[in-house]
Protein backbone atom coordinates (compact mmCIF):
# COMPACT_ATOMS: atom_id res chain seq x y z
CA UNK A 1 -59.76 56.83 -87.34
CA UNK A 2 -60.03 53.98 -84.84
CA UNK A 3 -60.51 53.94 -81.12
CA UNK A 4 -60.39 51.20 -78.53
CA UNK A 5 -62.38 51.17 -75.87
CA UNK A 6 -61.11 53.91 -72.93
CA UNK A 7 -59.89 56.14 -75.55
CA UNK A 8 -61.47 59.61 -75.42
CA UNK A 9 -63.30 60.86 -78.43
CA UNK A 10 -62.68 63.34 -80.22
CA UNK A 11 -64.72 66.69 -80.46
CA UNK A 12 -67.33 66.44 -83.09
CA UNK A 13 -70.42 68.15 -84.47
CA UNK A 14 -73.52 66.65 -85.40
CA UNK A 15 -77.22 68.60 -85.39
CA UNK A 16 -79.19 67.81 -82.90
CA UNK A 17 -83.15 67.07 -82.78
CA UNK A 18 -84.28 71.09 -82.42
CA UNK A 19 -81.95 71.51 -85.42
CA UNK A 20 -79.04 73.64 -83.59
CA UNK A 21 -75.48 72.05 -83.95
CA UNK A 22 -73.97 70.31 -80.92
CA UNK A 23 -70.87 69.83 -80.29
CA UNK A 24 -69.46 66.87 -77.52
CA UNK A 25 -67.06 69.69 -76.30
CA UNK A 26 -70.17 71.71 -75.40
CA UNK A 27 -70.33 69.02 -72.52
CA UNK A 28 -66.59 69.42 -71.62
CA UNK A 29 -67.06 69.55 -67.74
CA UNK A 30 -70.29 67.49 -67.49
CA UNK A 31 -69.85 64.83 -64.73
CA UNK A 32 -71.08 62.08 -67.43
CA UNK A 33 -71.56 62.06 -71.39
CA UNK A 34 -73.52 58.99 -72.88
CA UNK A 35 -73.03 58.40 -76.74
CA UNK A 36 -75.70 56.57 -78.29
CA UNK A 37 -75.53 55.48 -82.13
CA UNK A 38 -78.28 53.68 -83.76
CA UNK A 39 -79.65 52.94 -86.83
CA UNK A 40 -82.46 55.14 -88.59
CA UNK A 41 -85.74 54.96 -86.94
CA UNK A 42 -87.87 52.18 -88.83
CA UNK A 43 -85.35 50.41 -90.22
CA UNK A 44 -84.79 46.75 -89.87
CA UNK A 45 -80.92 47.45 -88.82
């Protein structure tokens, strides 16, 4: 799949840091939504 920027992203699940699954439409209504992807925590990347 490939987006360009403006494009709205699909729903998704990932598990967040308590453990319990989240889900970006679990924010559907939330004024903003911030995605941040990084690399693993002490790595060189």
């Amino acid at each position: 799949m490939s987006l360009s920027v403006g494009d709205q992203a699909p729903d998704f699940k990932l598990p967040g840091t308590s453990g319990a699954e989240v889900s970006l439409s679990g924010f559907q209504g939330a004024q903003n939504v911030v995605l941040v992807f990084y690399t693993a925590d002490s790595t060189s990347g």
